[in-house]
N, C-alpha and C. Protein backbone atom coordinates (compact mmCIF):
# COMPACT_ATOMS: atom_id res chain seq x y z
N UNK A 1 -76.20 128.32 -86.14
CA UNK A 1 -75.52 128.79 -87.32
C UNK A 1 -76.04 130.17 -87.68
N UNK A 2 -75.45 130.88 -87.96
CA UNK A 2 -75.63 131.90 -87.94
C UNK A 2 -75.24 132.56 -89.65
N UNK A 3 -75.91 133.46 -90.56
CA UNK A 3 -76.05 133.72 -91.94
C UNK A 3 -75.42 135.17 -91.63
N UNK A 4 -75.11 135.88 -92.67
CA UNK A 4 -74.94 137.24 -93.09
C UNK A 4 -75.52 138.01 -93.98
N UNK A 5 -76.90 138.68 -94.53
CA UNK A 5 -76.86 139.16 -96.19
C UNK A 5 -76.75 141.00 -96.08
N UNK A 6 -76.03 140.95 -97.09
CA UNK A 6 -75.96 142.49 -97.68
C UNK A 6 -76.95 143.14 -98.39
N UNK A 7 -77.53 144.10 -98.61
CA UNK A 7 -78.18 144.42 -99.57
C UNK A 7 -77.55 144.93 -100.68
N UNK A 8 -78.09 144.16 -101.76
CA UNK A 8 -76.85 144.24 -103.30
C UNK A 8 -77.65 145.05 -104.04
N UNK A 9 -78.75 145.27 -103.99
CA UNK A 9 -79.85 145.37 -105.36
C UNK A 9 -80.72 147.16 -104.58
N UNK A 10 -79.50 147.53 -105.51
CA UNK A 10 -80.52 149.28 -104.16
C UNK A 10 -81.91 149.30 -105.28
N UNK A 11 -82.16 148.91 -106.52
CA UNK A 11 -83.28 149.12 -107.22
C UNK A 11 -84.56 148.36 -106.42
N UNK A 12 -84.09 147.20 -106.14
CA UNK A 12 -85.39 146.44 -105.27
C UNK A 12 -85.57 146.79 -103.57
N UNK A 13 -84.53 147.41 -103.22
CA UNK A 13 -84.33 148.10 -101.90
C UNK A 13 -85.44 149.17 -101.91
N UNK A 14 -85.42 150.02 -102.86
CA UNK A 14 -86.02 151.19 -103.34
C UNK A 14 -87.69 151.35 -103.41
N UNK A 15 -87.72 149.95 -103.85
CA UNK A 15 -89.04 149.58 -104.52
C UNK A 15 -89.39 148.92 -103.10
N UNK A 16 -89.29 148.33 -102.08
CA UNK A 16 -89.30 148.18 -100.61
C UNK A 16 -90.03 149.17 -99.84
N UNK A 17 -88.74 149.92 -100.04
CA UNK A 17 -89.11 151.57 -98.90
C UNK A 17 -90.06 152.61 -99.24
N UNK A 18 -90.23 152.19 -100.87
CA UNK A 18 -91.42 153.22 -101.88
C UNK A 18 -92.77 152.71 -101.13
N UNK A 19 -92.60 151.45 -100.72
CA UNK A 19 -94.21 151.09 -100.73
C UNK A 19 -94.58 150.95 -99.37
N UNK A 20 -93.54 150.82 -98.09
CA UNK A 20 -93.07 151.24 -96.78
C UNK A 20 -94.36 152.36 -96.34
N UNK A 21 -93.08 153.30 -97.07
CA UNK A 21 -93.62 154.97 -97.47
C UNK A 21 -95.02 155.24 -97.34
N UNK A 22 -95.42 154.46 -98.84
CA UNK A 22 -96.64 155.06 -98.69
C UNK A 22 -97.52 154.23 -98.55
N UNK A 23 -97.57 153.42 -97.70
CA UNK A 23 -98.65 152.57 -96.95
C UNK A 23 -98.69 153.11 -95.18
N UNK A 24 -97.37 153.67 -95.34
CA UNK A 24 -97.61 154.06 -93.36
C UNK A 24 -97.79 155.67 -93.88
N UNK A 25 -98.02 156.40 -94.39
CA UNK A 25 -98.24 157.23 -94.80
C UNK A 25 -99.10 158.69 -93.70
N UNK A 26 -99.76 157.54 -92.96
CA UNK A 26 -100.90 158.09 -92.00
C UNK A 26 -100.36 157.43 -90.61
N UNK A 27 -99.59 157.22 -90.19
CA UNK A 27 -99.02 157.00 -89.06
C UNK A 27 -98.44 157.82 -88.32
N UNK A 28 -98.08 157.51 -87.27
CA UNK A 28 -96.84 158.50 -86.31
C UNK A 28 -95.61 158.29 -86.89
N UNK A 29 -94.85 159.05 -86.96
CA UNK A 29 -93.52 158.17 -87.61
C UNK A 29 -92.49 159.13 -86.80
N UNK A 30 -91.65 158.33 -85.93
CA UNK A 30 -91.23 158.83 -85.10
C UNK A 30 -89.29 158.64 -85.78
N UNK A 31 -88.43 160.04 -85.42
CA UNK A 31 -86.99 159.86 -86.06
C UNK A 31 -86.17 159.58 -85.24
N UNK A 32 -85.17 158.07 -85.19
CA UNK A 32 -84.41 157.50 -84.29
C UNK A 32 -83.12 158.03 -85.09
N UNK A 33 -82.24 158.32 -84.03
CA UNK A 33 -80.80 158.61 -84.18
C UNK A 33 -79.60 157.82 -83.26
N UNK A 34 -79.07 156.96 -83.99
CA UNK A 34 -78.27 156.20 -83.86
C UNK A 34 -76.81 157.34 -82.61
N UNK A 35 -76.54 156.47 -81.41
CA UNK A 35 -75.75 157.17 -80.56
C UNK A 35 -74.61 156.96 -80.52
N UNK A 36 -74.03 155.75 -80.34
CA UNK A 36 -72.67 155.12 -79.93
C UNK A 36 -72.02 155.29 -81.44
N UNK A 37 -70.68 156.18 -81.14
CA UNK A 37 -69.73 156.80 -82.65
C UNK A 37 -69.06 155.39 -83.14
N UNK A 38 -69.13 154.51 -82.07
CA UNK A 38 -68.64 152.93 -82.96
C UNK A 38 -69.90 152.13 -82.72
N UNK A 39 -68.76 150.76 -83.12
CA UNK A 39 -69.82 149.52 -83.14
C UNK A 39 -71.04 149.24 -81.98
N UNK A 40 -72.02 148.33 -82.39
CA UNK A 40 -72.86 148.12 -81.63
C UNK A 40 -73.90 147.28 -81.77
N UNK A 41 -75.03 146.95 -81.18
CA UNK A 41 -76.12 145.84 -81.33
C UNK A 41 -77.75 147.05 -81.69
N UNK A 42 -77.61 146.94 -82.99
CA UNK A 42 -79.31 147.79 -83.04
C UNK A 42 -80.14 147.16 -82.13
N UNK A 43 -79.96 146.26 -81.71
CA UNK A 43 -81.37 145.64 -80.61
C UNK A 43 -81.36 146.21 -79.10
N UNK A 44 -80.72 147.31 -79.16
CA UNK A 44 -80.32 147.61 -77.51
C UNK A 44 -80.92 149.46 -77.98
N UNK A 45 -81.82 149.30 -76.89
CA UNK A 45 -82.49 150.39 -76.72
C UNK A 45 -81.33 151.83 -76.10
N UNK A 46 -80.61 151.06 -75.56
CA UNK A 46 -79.80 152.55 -75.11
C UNK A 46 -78.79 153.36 -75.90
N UNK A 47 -78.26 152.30 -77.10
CA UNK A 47 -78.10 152.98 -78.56
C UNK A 47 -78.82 153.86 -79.16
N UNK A 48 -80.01 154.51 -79.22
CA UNK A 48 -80.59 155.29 -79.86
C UNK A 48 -81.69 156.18 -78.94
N UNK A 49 -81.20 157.59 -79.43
CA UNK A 49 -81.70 158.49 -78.92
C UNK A 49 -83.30 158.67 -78.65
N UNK A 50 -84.06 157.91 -78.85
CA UNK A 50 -85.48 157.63 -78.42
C UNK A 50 -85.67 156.68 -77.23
N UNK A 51 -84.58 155.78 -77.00
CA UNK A 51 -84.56 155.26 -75.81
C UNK A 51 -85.43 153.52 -76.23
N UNK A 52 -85.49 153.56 -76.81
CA UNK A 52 -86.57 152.07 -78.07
C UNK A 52 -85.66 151.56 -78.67
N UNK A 53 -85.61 150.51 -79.28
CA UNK A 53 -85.09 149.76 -80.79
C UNK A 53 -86.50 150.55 -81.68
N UNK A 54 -85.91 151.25 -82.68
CA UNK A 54 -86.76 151.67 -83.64
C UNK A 54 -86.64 150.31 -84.91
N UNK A 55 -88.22 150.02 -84.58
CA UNK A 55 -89.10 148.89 -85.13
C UNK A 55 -90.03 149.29 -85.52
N UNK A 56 -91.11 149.13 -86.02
CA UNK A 56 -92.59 149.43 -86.76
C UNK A 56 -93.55 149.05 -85.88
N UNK A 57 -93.90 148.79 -85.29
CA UNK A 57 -95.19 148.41 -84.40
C UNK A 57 -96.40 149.15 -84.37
N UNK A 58 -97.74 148.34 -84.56
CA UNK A 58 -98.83 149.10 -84.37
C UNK A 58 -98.84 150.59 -85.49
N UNK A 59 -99.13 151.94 -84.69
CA UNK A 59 -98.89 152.86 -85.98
C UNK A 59 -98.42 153.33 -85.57
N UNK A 60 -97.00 153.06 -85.05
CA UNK A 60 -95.92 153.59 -84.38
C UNK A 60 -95.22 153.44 -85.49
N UNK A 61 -94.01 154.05 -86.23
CA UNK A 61 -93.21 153.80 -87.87
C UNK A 61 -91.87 154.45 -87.10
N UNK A 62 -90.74 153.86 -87.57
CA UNK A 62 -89.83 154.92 -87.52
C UNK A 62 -88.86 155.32 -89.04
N UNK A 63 -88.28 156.40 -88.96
CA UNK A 63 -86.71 156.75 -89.79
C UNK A 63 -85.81 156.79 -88.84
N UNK A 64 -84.82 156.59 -89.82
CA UNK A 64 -83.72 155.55 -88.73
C UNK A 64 -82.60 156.35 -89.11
N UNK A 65 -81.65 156.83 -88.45
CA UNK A 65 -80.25 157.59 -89.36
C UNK A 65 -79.31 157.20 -88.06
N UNK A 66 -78.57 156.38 -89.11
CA UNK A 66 -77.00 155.87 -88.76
C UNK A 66 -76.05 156.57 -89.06
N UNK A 67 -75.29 157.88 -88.41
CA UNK A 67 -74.20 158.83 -89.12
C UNK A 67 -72.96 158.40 -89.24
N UNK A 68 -72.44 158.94 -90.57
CA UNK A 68 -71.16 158.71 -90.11
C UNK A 68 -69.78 157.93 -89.25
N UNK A 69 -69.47 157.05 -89.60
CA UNK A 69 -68.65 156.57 -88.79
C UNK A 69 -67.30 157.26 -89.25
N UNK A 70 -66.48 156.98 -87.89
CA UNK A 70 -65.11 157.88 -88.14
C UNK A 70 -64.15 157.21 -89.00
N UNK A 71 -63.35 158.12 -89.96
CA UNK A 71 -62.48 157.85 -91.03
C UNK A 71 -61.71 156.26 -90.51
N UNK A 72 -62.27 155.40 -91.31
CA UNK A 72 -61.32 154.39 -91.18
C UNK A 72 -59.87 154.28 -91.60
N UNK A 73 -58.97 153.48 -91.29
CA UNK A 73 -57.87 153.12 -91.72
C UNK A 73 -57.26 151.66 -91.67
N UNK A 74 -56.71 151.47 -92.85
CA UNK A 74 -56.86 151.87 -93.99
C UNK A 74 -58.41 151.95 -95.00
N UNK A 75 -57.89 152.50 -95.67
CA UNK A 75 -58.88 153.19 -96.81
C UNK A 75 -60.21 152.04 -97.43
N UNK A 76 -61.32 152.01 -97.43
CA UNK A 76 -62.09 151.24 -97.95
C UNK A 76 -62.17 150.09 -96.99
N UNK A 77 -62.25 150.32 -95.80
CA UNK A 77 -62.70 149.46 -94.63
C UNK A 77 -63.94 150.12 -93.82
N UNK A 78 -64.35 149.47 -92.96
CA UNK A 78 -65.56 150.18 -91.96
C UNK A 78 -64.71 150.14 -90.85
N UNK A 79 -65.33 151.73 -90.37
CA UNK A 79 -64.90 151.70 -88.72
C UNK A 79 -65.58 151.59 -87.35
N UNK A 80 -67.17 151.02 -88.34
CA UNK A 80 -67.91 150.46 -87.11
C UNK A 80 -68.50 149.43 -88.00
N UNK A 81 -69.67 148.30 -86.83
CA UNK A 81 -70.13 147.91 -87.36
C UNK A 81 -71.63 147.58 -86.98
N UNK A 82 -72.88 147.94 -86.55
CA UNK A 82 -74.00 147.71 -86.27
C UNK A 82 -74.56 146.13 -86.67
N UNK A 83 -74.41 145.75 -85.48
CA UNK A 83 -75.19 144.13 -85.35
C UNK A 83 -76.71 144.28 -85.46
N UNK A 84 -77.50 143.77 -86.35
CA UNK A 84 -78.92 143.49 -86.43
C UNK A 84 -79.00 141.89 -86.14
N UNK A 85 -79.33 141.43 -84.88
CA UNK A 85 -79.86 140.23 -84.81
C UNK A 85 -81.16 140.09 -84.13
N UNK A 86 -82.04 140.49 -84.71
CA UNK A 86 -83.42 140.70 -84.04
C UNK A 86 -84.68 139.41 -84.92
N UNK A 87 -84.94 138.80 -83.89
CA UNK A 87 -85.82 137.52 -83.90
C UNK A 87 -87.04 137.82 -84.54
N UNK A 88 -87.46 137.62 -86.39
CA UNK A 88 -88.64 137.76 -86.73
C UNK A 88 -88.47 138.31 -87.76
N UNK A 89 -89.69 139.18 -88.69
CA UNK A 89 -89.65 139.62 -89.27
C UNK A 89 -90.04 141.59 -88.67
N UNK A 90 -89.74 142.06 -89.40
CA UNK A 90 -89.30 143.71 -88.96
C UNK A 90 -89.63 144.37 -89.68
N UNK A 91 -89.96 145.93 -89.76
CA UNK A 91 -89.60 147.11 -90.64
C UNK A 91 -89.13 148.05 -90.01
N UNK A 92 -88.94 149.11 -90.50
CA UNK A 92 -88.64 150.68 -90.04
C UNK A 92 -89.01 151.34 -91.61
N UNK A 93 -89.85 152.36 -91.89
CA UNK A 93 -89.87 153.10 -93.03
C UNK A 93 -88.67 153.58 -93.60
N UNK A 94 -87.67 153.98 -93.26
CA UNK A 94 -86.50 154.62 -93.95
C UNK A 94 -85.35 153.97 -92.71
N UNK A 95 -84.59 153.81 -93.39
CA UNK A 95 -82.56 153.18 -92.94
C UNK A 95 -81.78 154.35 -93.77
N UNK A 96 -81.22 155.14 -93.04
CA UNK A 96 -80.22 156.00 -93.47
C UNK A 96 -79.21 155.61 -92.79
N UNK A 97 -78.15 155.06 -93.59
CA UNK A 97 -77.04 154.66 -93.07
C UNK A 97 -75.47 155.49 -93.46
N UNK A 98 -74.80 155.69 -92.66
CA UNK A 98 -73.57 156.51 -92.99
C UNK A 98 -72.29 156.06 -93.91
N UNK A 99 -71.50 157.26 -93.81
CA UNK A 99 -70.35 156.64 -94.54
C UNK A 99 -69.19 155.81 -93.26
N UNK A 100 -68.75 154.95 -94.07
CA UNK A 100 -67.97 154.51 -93.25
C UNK A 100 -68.74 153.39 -91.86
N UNK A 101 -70.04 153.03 -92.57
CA UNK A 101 -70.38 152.40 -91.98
C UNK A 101 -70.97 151.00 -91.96
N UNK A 102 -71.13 149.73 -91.38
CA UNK A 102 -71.90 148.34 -92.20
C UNK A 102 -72.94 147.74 -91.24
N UNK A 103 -73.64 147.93 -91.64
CA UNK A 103 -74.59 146.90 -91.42
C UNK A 103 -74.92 145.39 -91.46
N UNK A 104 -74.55 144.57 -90.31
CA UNK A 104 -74.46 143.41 -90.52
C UNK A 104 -75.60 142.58 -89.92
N UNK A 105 -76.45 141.86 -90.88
CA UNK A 105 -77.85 141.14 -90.49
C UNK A 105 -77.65 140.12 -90.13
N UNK A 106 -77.13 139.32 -88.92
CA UNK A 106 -77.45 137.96 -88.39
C UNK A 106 -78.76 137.31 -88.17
N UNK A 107 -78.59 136.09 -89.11
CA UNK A 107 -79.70 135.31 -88.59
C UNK A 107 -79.47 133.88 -88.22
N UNK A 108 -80.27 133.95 -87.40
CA UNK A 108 -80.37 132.64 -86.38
C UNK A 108 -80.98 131.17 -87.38
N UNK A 109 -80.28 130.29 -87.66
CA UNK A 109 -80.83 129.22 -88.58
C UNK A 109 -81.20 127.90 -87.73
């Protein structure tokens, strides 16, 4: 069975990535850029221009930027959609995500 959640609450999102921030503060923090102009699986290393799934490991950190997806149609739809189904618990310091774009978190129950 498989779940979906959104993030609803950008104030507690905020308060997340504030403390992210400045606890990896002294790390490497390396910037992943999202490749494929549509949909896709964040768990696949050949999606992103570092050649990795940008994950947190060790004092390895990343920022993450998801651009832009292309003008959907009709209006107020997504025209991609990035699968997160990755086994565990995770971070990345910063998720910059685009317009026109969703993020969908599967989890395995």
């Amino acid at each position: 069975m498989s779940r979906t959640f959104f993030i609803k609450n950008a104030t507690a999102l905020g308060a997340i990535v504030s403390a992210l921030l400045v606890t990896s503060s002294l790390e490497a923090q390396i910037v992943a850029n999202w490749l494929p102009a549509g949909s896709g699986d964040y768990g696949n290393p050949a999606n992103w221009d570092v050649g990795v799934v940008p994950l947190n490991v060790g004092g390895t950190t990343f920022i993450v930027y998801i651009p832009n997806g292309a003008l959907p149609s009709p209006p107020n739809t997504y025209s991609s959609t990035i699968t997160l189904s990755i086994p565990g618990a995770w971070t990345v310091d910063q998720l910059n995500l685009g317009l026109h774009r969703r993020l969908l978190v599967a989890v395995d129950a």
